[in-house]
PDB file of N, CA and C in Angstrom:
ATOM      1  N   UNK A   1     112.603  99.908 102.622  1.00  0.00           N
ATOM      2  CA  UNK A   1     112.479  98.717 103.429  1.00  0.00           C
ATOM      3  C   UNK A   1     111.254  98.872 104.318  1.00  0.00           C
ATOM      4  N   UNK A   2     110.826  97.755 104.205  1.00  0.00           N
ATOM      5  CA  UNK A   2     109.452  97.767 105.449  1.00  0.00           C
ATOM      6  C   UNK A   2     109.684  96.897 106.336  1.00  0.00           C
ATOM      7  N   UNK A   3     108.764  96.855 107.793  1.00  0.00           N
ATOM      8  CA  UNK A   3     108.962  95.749 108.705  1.00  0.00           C
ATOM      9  C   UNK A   3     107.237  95.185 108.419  1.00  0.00           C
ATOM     10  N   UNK A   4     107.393  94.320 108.922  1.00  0.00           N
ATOM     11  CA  UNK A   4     106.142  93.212 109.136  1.00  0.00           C
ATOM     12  C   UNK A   4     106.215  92.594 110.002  1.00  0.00           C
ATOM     13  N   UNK A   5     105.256  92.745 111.130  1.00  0.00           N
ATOM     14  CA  UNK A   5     105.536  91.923 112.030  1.00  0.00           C
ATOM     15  C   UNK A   5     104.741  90.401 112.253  1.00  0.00           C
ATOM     16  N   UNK A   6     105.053  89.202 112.675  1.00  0.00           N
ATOM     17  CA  UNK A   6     104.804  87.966 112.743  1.00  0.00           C
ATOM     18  C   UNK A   6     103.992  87.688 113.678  1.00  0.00           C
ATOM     19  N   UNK A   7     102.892  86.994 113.476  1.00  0.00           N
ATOM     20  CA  UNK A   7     102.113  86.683 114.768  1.00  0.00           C
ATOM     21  C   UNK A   7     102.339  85.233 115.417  1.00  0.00           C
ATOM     22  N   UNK A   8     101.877  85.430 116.407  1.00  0.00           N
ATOM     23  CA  UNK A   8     102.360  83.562 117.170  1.00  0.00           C
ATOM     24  C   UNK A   8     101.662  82.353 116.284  1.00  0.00           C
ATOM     25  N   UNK A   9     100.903  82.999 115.524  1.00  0.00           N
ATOM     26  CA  UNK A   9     100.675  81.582 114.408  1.00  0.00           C
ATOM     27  C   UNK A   9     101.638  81.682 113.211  1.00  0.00           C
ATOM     28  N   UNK A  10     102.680  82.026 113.100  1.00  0.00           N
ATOM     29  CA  UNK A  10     103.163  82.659 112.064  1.00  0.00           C
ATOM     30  C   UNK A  10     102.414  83.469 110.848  1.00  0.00           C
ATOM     31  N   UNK A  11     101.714  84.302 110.945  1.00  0.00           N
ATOM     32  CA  UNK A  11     101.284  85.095 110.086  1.00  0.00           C
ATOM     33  C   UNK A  11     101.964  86.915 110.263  1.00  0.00           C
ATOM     34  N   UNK A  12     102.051  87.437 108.677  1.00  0.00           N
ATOM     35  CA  UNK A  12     102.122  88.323 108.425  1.00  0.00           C
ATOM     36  C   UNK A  12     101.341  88.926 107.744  1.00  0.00           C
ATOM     37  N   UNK A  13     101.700  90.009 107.699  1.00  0.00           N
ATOM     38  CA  UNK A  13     100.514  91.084 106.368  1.00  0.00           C
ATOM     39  C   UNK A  13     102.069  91.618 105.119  1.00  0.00           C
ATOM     40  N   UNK A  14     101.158  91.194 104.103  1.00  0.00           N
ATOM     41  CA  UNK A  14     102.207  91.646 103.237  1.00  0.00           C
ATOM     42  C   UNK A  14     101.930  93.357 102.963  1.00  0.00           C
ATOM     43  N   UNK A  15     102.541  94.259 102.651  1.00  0.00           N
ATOM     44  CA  UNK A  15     102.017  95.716 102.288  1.00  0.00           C
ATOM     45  C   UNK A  15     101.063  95.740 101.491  1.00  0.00           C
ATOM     46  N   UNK A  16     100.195  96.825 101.677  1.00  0.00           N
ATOM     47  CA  UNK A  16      99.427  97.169 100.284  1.00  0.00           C
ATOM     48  C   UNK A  16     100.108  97.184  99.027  1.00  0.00           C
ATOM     49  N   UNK A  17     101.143  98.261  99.049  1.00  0.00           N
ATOM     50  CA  UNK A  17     101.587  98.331  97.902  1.00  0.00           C
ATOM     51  C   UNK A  17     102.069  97.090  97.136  1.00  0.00           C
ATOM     52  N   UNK A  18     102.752  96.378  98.071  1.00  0.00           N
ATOM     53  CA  UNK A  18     103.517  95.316  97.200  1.00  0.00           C
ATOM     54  C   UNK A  18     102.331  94.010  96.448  1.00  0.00           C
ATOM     55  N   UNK A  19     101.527  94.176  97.640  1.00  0.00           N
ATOM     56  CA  UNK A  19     100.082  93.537  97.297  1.00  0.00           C
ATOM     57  C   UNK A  19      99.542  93.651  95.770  1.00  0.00           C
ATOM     58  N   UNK A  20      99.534  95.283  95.402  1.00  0.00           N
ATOM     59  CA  UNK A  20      99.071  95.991  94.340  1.00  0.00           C
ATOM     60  C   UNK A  20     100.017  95.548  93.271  1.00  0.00           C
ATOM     61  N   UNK A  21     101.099  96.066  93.353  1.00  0.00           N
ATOM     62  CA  UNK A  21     102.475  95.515  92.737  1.00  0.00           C
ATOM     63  C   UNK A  21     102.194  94.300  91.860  1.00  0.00           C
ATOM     64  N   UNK A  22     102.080  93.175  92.720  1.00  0.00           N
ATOM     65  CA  UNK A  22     102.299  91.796  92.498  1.00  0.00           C
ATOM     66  C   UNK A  22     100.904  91.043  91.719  1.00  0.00           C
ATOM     67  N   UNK A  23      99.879  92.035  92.370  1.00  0.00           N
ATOM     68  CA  UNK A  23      98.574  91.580  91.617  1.00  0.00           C
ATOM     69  C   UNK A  23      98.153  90.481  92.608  1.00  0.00           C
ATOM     70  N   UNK A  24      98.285  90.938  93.878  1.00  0.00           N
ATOM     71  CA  UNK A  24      97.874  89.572  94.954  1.00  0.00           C
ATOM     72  C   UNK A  24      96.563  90.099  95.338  1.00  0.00           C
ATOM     73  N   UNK A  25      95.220  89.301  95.179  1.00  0.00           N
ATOM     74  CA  UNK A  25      94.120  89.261  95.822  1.00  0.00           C
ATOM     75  C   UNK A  25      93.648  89.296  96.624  1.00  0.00           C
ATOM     76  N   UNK A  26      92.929  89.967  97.448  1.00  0.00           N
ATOM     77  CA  UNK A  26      92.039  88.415  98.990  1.00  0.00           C
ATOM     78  C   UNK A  26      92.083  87.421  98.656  1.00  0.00           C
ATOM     79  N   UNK A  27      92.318  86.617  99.365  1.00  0.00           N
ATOM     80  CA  UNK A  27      92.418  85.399  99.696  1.00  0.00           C
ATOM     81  C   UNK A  27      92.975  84.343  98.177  1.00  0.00           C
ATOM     82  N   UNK A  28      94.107  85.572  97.651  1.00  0.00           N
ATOM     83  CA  UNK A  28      94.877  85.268  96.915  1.00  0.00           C
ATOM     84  C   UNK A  28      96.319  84.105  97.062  1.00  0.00           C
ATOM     85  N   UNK A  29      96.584  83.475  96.609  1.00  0.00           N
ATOM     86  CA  UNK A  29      97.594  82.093  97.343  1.00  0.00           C
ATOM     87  C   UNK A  29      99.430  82.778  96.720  1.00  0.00           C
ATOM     88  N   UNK A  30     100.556  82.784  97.586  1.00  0.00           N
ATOM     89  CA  UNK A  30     101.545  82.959  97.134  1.00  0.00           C
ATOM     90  C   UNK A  30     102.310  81.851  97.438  1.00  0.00           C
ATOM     91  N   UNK A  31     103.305  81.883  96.660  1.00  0.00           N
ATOM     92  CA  UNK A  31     104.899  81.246  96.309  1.00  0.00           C
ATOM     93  C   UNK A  31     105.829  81.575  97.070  1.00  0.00           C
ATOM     94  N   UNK A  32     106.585  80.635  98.337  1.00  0.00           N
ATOM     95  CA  UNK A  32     108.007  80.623  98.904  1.00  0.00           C
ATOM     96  C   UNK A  32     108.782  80.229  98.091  1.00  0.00           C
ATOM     97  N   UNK A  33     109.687  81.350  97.580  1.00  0.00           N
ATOM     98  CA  UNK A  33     110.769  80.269  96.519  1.00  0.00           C
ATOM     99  C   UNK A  33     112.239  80.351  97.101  1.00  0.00           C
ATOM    100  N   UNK A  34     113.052  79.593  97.497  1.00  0.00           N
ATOM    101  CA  UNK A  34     114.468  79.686  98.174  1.00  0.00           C
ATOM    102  C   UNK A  34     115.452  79.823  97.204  1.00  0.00           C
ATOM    103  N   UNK A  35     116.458  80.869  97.227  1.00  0.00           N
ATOM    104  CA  UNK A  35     117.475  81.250  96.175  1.00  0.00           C
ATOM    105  C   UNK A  35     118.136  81.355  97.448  1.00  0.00           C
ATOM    106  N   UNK A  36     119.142  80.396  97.519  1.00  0.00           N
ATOM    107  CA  UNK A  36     120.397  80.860  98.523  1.00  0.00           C
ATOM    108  C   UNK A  36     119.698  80.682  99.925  1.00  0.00           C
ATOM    109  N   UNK A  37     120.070  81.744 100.944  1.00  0.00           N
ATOM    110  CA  UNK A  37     120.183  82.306 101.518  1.00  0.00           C
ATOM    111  C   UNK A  37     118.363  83.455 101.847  1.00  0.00           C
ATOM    112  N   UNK A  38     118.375  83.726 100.648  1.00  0.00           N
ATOM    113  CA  UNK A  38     117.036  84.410 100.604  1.00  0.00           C
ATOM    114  C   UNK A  38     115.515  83.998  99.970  1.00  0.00           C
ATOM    115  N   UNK A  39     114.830  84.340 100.390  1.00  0.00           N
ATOM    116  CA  UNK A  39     113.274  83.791  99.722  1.00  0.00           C
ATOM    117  C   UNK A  39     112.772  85.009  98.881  1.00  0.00           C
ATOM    118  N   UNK A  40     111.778  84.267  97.908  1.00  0.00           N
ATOM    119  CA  UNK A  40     111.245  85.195  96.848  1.00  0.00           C
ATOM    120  C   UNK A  40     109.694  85.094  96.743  1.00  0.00           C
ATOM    121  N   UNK A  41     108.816  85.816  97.189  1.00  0.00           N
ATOM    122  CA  UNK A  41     107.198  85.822  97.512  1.00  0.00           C
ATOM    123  C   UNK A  41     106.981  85.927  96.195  1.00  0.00           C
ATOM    124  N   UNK A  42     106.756  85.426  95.602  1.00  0.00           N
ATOM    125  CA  UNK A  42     105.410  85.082  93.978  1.00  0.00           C
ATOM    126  C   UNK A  42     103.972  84.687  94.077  1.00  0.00           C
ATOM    127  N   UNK A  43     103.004  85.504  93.478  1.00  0.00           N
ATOM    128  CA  UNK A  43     101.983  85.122  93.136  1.00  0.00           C
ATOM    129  C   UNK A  43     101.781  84.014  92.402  1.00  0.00           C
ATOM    130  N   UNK A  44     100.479  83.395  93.172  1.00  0.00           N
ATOM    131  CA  UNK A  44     100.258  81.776  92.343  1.00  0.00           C
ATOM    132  C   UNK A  44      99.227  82.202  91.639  1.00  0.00           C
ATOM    133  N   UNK A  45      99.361  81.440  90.176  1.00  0.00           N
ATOM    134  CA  UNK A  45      98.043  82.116  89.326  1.00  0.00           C
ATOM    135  C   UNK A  45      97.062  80.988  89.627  1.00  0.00           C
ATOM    136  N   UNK A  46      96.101  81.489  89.664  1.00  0.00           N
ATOM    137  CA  UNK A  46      94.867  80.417  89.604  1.00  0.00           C
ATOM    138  C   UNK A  46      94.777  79.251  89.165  1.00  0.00           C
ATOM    139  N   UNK A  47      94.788  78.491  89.360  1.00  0.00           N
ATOM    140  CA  UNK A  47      94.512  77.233  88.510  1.00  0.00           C
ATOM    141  C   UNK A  47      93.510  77.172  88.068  1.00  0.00           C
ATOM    142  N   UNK A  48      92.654  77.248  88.342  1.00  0.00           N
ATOM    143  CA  UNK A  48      91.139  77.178  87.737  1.00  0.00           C
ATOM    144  C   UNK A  48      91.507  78.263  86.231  1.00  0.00           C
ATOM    145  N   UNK A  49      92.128  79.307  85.848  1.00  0.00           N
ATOM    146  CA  UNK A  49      92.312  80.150  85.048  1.00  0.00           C
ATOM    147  C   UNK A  49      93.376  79.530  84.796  1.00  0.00           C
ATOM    148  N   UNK A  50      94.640  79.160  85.182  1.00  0.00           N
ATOM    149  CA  UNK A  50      95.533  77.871  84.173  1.00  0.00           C
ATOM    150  C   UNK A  50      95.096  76.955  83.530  1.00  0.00           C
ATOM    151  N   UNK A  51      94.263  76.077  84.037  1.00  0.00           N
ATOM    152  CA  UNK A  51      93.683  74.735  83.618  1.00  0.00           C
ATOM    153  C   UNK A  51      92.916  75.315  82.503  1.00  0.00           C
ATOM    154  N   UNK A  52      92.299  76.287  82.630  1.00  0.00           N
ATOM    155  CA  UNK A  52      90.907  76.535  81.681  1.00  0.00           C
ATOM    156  C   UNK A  52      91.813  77.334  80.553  1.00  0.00           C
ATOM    157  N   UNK A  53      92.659  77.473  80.763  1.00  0.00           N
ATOM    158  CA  UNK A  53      93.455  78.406  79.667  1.00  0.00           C
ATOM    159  C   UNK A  53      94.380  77.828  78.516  1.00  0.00           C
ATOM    160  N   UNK A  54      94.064  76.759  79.458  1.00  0.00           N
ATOM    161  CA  UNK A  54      95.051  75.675  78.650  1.00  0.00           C
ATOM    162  C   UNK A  54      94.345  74.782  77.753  1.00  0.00           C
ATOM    163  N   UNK A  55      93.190  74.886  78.258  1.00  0.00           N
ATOM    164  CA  UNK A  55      92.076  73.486  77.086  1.00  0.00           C
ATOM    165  C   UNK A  55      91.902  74.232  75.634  1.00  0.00           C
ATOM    166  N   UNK A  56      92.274  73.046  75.042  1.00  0.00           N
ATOM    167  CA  UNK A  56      92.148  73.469  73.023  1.00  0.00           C
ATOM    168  C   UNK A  56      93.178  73.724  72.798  1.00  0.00           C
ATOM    169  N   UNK A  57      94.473  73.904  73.980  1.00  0.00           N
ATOM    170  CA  UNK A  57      95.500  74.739  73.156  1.00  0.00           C
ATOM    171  C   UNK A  57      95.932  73.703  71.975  1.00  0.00           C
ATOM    172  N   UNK A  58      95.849  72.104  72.322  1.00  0.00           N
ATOM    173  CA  UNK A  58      96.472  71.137  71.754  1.00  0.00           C
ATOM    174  C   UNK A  58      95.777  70.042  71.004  1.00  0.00           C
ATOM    175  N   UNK A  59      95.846  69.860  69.789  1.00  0.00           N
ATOM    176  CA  UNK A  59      94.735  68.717  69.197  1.00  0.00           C
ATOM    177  C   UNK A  59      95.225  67.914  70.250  1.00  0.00           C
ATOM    178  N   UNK A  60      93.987  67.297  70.004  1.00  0.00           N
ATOM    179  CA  UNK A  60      94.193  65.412  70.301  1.00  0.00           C
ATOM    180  C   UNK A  60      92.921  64.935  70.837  1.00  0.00           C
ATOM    181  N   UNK A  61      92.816  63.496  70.553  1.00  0.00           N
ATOM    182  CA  UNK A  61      91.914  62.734  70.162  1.00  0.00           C
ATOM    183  C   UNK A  61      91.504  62.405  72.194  1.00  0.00           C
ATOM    184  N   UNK A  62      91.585  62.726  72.658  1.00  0.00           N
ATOM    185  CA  UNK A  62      91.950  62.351  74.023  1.00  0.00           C
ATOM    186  C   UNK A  62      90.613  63.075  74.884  1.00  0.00           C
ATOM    187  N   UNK A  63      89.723  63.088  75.153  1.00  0.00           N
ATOM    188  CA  UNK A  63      88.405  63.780  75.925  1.00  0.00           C
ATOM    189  C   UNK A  63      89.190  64.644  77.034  1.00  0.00           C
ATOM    190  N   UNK A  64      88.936  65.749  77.090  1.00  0.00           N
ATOM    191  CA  UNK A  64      88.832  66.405  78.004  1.00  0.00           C
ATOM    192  C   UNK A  64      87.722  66.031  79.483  1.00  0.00           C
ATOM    193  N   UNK A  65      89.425  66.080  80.431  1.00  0.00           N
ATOM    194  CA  UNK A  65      88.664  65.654  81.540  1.00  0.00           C
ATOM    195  C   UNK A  65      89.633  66.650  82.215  1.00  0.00           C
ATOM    196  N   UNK A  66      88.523  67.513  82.908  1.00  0.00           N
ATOM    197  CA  UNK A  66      88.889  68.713  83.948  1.00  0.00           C
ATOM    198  C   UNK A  66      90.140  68.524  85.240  1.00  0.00           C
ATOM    199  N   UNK A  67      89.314  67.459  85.728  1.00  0.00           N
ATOM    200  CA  UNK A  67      90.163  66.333  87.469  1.00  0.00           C
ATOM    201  C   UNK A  67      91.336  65.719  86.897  1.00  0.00           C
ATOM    202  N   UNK A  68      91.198  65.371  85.524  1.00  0.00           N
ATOM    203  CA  UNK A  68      92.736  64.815  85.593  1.00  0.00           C
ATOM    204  C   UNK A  68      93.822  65.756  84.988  1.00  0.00           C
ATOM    205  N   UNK A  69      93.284  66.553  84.434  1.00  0.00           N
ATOM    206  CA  UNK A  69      93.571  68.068  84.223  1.00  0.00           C
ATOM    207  C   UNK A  69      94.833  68.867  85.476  1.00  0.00           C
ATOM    208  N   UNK A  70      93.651  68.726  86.650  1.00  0.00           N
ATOM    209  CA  UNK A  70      94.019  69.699  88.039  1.00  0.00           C
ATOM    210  C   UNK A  70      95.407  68.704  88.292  1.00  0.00           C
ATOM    211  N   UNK A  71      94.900  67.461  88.788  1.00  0.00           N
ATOM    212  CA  UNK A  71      95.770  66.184  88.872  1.00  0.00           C
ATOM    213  C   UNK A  71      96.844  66.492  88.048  1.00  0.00           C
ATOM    214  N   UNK A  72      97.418  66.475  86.865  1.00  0.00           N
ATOM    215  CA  UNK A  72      98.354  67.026  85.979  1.00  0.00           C
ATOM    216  C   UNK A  72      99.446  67.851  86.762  1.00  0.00           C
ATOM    217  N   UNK A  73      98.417  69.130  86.856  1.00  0.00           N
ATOM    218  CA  UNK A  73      99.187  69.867  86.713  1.00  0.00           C
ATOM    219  C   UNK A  73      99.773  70.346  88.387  1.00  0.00           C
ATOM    220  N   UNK A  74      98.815  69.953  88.845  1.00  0.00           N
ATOM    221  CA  UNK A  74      99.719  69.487  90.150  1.00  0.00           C
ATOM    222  C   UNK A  74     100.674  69.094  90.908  1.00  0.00           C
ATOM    223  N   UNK A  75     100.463  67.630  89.991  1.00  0.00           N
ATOM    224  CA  UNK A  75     101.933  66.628  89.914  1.00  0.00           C
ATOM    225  C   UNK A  75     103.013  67.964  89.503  1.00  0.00           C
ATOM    226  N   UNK A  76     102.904  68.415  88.220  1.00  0.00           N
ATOM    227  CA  UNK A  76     103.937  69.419  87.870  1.00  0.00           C
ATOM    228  C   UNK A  76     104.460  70.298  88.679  1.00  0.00           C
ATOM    229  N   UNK A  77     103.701  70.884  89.606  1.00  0.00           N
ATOM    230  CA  UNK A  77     104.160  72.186  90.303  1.00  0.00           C
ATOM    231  C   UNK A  77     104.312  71.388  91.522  1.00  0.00           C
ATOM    232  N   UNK A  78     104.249  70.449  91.993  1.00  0.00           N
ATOM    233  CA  UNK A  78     104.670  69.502  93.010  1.00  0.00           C
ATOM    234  C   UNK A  78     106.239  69.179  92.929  1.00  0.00           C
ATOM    235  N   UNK A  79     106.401  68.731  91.966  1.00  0.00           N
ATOM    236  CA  UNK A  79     107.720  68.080  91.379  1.00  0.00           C
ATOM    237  C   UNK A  79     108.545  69.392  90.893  1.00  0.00           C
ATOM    238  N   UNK A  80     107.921  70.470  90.395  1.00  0.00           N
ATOM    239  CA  UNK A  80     108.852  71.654  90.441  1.00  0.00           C
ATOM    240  C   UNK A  80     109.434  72.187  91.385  1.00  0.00           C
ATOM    241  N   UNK A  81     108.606  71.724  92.554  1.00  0.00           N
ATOM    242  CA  UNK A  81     108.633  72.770  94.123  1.00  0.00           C
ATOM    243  C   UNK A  81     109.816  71.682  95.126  1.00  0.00           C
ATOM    244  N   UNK A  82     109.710  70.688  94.579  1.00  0.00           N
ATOM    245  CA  UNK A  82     110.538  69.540  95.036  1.00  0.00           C
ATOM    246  C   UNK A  82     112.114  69.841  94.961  1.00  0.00           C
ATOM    247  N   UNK A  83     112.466  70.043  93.208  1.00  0.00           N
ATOM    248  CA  UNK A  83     113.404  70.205  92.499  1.00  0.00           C
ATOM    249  C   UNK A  83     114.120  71.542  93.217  1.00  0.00           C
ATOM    250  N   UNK A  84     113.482  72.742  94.331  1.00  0.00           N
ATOM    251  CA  UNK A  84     114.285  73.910  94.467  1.00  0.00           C
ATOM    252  C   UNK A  84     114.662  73.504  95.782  1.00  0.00           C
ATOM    253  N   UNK A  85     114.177  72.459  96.446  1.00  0.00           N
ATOM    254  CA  UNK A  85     114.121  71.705  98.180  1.00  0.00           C
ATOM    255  C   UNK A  85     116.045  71.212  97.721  1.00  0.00           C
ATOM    256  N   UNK A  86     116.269  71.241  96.851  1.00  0.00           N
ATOM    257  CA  UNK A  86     117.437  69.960  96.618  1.00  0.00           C
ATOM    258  C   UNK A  86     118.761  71.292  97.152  1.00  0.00           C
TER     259      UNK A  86
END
């Protein structure tokens, strides 16, 4: 167990190790996820490396457009993050 302490802006430092662990960056972005009673810190993967990872996966006649791309997938992880609020 570790402590962390909170600053009057609410900030913490997460550990190195768990940092290392998790594959969290500088100025790397994480995930509050609520199960119960308790929260679960997840790394957010890039979007810029989602979005781009994702082009070609799928025929279609449809032009690739980057912004409506981000827009997409946004909406998605918006409406996912919604769905754990309930």
């Amino acid at each position: 167990m570790h402590i962390s302490t909170v600053t009057q802006k609410g900030q913490t430092t997460i550990p190195v190790f768990i940092r290392r662990k998790l594959g969290i960056k500088p100025k790397g972005k994480v995930i509050f996820e609520q199960k119960g009673e308790e929260f679960i810190i997840k790394p957010l993967a890039d979007l810029d490396s989602l979005v781009d990872s994702l082009y070609g996966s799928l025929k279609t006649r449809i032009k690739w457009n980057k912004e409506k791309a981000y827009q997409a997938v946004g909406k998605m992880l918006a409406e996912r993050h919604l769905k754990t609020l309930k």
